[in-house]
N, C-alpha and C. Protein backbone atom coordinates (compact mmCIF):
# COMPACT_ATOMS: atom_id res chain seq x y z
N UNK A 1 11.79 28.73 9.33
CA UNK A 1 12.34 27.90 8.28
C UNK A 1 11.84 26.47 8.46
N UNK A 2 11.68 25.72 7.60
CA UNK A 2 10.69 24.58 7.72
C UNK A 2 12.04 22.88 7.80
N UNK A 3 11.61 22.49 8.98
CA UNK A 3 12.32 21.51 8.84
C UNK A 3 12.87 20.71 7.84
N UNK A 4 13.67 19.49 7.21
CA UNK A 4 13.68 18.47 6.29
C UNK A 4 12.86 17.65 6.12
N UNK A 5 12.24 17.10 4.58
CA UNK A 5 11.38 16.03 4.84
C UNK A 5 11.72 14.97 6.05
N UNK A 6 10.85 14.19 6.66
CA UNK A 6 10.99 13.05 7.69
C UNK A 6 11.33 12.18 7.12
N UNK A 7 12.09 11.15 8.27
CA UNK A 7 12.76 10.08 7.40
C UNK A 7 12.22 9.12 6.90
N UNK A 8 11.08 9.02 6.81
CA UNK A 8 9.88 8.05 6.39
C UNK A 8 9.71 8.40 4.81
N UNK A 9 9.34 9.97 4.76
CA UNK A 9 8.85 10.25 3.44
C UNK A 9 10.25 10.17 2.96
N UNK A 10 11.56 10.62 3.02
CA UNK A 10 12.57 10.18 2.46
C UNK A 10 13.02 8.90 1.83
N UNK A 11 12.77 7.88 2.43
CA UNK A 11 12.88 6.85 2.49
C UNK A 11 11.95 6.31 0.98
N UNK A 12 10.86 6.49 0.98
CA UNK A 12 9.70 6.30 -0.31
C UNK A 12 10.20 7.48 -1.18
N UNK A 13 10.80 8.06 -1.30
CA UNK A 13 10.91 8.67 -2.30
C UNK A 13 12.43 8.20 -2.96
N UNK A 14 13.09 7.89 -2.10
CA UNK A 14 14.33 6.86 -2.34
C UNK A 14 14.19 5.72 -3.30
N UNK A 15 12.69 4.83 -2.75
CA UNK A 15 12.72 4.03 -3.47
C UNK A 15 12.06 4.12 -4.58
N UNK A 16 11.48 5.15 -4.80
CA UNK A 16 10.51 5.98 -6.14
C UNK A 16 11.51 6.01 -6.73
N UNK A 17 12.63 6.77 -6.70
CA UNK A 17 13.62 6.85 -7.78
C UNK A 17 14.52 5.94 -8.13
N UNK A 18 14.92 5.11 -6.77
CA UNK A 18 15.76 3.65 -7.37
C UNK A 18 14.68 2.95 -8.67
N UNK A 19 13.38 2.64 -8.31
CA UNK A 19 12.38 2.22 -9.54
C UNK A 19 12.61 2.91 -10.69
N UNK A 20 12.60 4.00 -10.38
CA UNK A 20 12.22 4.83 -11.63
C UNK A 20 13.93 4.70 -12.54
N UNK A 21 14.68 4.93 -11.87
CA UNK A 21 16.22 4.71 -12.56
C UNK A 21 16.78 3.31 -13.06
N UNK A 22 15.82 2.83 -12.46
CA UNK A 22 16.32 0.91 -12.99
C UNK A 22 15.44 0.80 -14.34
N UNK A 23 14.26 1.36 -14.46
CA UNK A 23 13.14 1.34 -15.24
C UNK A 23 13.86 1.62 -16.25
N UNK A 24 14.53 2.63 -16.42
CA UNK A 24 15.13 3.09 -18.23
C UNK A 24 16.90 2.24 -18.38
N UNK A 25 17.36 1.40 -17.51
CA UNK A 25 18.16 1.05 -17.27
C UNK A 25 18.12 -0.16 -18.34
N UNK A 26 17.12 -1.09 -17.88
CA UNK A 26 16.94 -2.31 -18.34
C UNK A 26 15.58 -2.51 -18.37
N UNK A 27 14.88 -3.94 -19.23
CA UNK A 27 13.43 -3.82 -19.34
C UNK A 27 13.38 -4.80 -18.13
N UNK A 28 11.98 -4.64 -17.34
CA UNK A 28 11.33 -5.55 -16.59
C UNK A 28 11.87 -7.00 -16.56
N UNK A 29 11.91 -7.48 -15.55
CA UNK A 29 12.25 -9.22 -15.62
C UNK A 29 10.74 -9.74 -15.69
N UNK A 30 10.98 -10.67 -16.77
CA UNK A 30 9.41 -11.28 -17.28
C UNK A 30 9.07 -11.98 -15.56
N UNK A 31 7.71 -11.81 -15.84
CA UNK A 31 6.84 -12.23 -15.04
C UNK A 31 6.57 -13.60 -14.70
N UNK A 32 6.81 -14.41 -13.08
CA UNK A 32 6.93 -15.44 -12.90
C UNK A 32 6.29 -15.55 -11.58
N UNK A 33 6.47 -16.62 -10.93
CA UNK A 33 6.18 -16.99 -9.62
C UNK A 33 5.80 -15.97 -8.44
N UNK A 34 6.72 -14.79 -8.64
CA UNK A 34 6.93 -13.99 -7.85
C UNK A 34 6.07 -12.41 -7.76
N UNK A 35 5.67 -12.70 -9.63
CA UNK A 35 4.27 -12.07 -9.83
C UNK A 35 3.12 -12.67 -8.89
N UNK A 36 3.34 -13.63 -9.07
CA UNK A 36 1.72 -14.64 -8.45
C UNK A 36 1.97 -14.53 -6.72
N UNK A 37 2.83 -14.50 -6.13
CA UNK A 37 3.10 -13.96 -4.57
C UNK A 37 2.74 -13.05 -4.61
N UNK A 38 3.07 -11.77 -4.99
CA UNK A 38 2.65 -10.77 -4.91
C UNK A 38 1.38 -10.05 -5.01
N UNK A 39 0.77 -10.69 -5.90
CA UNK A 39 -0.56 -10.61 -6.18
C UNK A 39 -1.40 -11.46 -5.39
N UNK A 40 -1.37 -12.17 -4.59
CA UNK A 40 -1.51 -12.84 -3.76
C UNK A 40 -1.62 -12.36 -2.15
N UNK A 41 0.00 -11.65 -2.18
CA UNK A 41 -0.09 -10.52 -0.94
C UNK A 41 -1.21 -9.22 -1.12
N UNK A 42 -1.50 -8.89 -2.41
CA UNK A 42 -2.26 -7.75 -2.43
C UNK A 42 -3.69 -8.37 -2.16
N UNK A 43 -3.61 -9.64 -2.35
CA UNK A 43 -5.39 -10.24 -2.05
C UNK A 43 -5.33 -10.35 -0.52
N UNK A 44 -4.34 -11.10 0.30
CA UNK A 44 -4.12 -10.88 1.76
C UNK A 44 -4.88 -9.43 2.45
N UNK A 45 -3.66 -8.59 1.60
CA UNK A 45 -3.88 -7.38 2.40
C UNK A 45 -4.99 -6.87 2.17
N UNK A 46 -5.81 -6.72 1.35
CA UNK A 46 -7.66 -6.38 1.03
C UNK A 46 -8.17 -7.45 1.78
N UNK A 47 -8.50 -8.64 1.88
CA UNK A 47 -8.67 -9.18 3.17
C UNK A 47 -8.73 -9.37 4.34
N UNK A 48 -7.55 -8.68 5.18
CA UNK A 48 -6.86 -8.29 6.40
C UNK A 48 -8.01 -7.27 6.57
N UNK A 49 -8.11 -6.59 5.30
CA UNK A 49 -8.59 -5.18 6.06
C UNK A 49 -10.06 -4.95 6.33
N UNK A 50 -10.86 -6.20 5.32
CA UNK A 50 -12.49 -6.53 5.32
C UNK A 50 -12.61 -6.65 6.79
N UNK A 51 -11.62 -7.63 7.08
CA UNK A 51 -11.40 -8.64 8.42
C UNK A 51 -11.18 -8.13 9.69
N UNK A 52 -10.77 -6.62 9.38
CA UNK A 52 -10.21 -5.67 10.75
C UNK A 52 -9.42 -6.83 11.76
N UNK A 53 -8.31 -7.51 10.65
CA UNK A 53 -7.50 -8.42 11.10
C UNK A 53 -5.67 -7.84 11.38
N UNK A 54 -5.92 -7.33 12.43
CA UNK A 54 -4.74 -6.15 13.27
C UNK A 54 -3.41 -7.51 13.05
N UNK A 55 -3.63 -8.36 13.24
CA UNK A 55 -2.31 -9.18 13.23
C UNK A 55 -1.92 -9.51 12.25
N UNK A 56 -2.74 -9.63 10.85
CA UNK A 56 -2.19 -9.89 9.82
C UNK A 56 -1.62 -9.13 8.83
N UNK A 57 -2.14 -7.50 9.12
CA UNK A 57 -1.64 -6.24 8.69
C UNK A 57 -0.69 -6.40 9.64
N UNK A 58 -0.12 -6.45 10.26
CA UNK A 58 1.05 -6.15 11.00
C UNK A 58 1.76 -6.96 10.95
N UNK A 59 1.67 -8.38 10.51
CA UNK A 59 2.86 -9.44 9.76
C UNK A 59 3.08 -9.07 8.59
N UNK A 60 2.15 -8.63 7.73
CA UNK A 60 2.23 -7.90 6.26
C UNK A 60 3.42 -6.93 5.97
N UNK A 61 3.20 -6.01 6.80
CA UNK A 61 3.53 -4.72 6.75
C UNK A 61 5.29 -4.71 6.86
N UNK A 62 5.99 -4.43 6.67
CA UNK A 62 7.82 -4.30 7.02
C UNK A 62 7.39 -3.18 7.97
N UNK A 63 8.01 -3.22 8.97
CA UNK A 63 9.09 -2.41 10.06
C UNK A 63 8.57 -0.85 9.80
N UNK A 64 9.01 -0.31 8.24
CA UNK A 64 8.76 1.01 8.41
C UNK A 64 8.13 1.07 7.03
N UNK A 65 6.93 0.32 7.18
CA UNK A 65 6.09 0.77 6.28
C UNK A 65 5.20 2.02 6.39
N UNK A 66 5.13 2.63 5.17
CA UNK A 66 4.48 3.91 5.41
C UNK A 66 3.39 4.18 3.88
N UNK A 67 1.90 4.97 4.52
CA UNK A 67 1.30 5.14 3.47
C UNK A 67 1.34 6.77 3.58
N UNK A 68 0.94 7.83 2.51
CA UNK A 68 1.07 8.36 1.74
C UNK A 68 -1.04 8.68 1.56
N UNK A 69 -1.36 8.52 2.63
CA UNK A 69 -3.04 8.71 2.47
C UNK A 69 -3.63 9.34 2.00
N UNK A 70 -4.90 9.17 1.24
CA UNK A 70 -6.07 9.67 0.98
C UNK A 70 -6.42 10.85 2.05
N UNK A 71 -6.37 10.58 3.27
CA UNK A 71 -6.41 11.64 4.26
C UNK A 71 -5.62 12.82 4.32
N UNK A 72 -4.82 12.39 3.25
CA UNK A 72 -3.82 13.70 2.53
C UNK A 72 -3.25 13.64 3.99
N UNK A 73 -2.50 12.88 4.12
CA UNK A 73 -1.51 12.84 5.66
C UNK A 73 -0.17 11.53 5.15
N UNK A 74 1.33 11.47 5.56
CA UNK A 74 1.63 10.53 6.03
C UNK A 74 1.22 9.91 7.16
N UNK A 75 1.27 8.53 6.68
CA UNK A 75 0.42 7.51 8.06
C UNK A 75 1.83 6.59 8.08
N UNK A 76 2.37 6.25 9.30
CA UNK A 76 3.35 5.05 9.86
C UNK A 76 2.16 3.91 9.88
N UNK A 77 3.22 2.60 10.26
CA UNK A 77 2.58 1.28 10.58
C UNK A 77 1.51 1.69 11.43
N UNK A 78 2.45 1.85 12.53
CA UNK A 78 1.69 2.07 14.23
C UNK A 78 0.39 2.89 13.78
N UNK A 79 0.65 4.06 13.70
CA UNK A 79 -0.98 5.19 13.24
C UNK A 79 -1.83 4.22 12.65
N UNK A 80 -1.54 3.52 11.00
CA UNK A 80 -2.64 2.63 10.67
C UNK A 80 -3.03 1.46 11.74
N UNK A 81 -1.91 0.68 11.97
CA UNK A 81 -3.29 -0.26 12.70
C UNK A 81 -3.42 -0.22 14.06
N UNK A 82 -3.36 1.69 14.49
CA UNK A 82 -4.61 1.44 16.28
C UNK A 82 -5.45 2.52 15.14
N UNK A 83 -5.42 2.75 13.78
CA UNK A 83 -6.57 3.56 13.22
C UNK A 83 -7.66 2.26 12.81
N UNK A 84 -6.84 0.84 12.20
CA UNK A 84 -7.76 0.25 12.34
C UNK A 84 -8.50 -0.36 13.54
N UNK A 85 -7.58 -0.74 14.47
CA UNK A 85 -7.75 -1.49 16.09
C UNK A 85 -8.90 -0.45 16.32
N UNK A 86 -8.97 0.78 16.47
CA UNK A 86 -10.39 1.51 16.65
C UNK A 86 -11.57 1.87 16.00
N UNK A 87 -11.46 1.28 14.65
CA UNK A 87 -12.24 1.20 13.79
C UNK A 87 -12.52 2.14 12.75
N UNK A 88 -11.27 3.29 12.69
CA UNK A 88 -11.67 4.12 11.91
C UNK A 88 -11.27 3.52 10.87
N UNK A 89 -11.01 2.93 10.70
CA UNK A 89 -11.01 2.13 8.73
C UNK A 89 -11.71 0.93 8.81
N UNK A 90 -12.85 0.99 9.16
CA UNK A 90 -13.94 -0.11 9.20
C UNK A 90 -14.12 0.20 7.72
N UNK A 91 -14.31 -1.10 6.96
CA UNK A 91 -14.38 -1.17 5.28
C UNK A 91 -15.67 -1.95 5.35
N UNK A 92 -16.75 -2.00 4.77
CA UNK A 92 -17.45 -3.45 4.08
C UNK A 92 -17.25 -3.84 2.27
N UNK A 93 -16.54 -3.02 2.16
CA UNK A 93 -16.31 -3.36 0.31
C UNK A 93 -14.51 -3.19 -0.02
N UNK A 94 -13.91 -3.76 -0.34
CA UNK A 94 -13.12 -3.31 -1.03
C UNK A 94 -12.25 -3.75 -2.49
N UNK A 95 -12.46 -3.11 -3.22
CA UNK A 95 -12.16 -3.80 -4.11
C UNK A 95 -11.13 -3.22 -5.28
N UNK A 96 -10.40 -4.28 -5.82
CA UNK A 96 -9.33 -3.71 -6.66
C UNK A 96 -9.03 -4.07 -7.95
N UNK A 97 -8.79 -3.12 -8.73
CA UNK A 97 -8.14 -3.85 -10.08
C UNK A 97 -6.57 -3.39 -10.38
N UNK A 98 -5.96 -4.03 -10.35
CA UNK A 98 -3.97 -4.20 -10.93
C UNK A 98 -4.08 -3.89 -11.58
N UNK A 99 -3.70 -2.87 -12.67
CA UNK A 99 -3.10 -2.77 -13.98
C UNK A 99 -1.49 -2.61 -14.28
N UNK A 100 -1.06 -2.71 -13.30
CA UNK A 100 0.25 -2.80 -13.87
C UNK A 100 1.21 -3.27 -12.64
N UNK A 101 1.76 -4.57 -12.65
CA UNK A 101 2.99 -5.16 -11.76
C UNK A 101 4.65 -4.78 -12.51
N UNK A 102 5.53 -4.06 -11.92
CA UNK A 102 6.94 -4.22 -12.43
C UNK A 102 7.98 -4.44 -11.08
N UNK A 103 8.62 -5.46 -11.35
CA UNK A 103 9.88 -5.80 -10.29
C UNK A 103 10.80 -5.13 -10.78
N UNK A 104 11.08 -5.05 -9.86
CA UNK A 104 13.05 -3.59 -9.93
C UNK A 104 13.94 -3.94 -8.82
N UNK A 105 14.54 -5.51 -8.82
CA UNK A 105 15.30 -6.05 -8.10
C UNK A 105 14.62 -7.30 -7.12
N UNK A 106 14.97 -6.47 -5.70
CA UNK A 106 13.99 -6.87 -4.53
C UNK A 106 12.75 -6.11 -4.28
N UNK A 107 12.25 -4.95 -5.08
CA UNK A 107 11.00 -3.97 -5.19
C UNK A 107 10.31 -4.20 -6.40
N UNK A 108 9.09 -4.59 -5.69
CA UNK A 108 7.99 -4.49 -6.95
C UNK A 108 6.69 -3.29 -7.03
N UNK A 109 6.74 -3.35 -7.47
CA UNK A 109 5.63 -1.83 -7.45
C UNK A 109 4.31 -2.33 -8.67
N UNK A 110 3.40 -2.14 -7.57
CA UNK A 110 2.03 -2.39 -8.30
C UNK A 110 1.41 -1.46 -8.85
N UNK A 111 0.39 -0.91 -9.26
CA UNK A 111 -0.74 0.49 -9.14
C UNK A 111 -2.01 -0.37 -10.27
N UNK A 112 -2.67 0.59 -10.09
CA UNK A 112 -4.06 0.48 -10.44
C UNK A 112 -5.11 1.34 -9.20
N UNK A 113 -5.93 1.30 -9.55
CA UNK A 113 -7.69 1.19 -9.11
C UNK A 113 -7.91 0.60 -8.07
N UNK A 114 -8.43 1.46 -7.03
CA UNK A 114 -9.43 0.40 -5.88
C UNK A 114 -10.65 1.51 -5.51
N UNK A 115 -11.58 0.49 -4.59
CA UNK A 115 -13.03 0.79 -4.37
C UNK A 115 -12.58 0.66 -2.68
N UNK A 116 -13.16 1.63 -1.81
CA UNK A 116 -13.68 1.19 -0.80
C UNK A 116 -15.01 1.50 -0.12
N UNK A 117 -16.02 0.93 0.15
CA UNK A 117 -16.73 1.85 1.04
C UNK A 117 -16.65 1.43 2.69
N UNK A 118 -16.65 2.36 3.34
CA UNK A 118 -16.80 2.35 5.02
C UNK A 118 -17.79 2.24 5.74
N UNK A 119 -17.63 1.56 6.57
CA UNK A 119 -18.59 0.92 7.02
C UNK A 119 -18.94 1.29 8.60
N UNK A 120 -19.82 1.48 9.80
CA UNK A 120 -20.01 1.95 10.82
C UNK A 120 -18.57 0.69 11.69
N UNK A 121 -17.84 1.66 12.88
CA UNK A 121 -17.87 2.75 13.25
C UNK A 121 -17.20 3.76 12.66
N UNK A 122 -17.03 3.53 11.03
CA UNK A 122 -15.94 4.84 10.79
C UNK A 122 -16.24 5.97 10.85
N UNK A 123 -16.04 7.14 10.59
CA UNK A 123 -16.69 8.37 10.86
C UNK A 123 -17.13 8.61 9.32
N UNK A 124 -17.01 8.06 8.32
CA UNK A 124 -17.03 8.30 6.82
C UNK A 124 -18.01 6.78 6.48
N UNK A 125 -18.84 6.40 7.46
CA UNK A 125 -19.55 4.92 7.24
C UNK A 125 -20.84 5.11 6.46
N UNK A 126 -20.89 4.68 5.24
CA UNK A 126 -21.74 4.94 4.11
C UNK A 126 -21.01 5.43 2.95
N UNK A 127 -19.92 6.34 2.91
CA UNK A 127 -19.02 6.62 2.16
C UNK A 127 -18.01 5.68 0.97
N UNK A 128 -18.71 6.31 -0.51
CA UNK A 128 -17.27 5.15 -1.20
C UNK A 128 -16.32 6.07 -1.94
N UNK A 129 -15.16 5.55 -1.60
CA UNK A 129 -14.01 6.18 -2.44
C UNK A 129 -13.50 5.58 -3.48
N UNK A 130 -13.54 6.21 -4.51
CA UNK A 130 -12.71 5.36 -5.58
C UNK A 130 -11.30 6.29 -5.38
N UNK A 131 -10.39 5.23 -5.92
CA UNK A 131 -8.76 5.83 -6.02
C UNK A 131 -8.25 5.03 -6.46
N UNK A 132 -6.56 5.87 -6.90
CA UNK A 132 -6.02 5.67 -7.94
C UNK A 132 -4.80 5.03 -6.74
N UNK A 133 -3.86 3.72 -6.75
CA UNK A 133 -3.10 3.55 -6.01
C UNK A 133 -1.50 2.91 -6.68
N UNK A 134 -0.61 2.85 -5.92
CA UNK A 134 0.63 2.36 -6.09
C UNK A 134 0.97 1.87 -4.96
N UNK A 135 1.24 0.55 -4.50
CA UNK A 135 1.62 0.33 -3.40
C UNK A 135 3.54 -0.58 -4.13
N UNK A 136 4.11 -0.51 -2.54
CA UNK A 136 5.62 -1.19 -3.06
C UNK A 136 5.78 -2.37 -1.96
N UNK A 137 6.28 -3.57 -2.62
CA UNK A 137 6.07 -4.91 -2.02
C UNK A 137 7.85 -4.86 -1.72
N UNK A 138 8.72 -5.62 -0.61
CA UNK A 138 9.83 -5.64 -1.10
C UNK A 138 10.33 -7.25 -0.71
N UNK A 139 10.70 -8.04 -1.05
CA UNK A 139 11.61 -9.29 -0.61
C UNK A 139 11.61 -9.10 0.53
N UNK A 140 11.70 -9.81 1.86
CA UNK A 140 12.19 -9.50 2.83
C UNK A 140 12.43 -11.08 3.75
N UNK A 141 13.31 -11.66 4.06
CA UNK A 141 13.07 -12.95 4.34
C UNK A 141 13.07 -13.75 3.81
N UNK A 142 12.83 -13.62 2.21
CA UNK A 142 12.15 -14.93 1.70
C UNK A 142 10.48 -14.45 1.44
N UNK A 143 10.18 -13.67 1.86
CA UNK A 143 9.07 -13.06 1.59
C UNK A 143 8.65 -12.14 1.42
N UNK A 144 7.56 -11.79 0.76
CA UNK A 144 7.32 -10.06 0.19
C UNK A 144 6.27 -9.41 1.41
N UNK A 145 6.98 -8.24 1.83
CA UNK A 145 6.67 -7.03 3.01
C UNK A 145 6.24 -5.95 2.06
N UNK A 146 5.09 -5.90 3.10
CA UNK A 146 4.18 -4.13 2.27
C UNK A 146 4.98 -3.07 2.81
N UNK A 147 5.95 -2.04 2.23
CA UNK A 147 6.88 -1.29 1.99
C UNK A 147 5.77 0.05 2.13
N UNK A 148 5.25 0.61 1.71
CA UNK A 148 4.64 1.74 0.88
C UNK A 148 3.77 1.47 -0.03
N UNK A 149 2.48 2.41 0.78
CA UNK A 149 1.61 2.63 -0.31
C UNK A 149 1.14 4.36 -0.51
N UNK A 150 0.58 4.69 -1.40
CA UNK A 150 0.48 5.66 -1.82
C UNK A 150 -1.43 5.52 -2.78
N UNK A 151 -2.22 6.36 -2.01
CA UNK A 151 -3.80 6.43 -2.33
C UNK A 151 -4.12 7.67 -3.07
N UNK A 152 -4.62 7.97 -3.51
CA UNK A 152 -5.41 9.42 -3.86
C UNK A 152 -7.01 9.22 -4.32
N UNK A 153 -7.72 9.98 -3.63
CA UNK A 153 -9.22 9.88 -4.23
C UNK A 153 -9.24 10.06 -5.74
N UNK A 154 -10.30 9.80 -6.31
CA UNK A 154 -10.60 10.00 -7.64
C UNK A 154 -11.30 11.12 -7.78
N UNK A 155 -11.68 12.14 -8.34
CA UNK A 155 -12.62 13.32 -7.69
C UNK A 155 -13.66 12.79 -8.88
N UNK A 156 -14.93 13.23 -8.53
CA UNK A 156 -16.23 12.25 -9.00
C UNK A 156 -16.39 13.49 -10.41
């Protein structure tokens, strides 16, 4: 008999549906300041990652951030950055387009489009992926923490 989801994937799917239930609740709070942070953090974090900059993904990131990978795996904080600290997500490109920001309290949820290609030592170095993404930003401090993201390849 197969265990319960883990409390990680629980957790993102928690906040999938708090979004999704606030969404038909009420419309979006117009877009302000807090758009432009955010979008801002998403330029950080594509940066961080050109940069194989381990400390700034890991100030980024909240506590129990979790992605939802392309590697068709859940990945924790920790897994991503000694996956980057060893270089298996060596990037030389990455690039993104937003199409859609909505806040739902203290959670904002982005998605759109990104590009990456990998770069040596990854084991996939020459490789570009396009994908389709959603990542979730949340308040935290006074400041917005990368919560969850969620990748999928594009199939060519």
């Amino acid at each position: 008999m197969k265990k319960g989801l883990p409390l990680r994937v629980r957790v993102l799917l928690l906040l999938f549906l708090v979004a999704a239930s606030r969404a038909g609740a009420a419309p979006p709070e117009t877009a302000g300041s807090w758009e432009q942070e955010v979008r801002a953090a998403e330029q950080k974090h594509r940066a961080a990652f050109l940069a194989q900059d381990v400390a700034a993904l890991q100030a980024m990131f909240s506590d129990d951030f979790v992605v939802n990978s392309p590697l068709n795996s859940i990945v924790d904080k920790a897994r991503l950055l000694d996956m980057v600290r060893k270089g298996v997500l060596t990037i030389s490109s990455f690039e993104q387009n937003i199409e859609q920001v909505r806040r739902y309290g203290d959670v904002v949820v982005v998605m759109g489009a990104d590009s990456v290609v990998y770069a040596a030592p990854s084991p996939n170095a020459g490789r570009t992926d396009r994908r389709r993404f959603t990542d979730l930003w949340r308040s935290e401090g006074g400041r917005w923490r990368f919560v969850a993201r969620q990748a999928s390849i594009i199939c060519p």
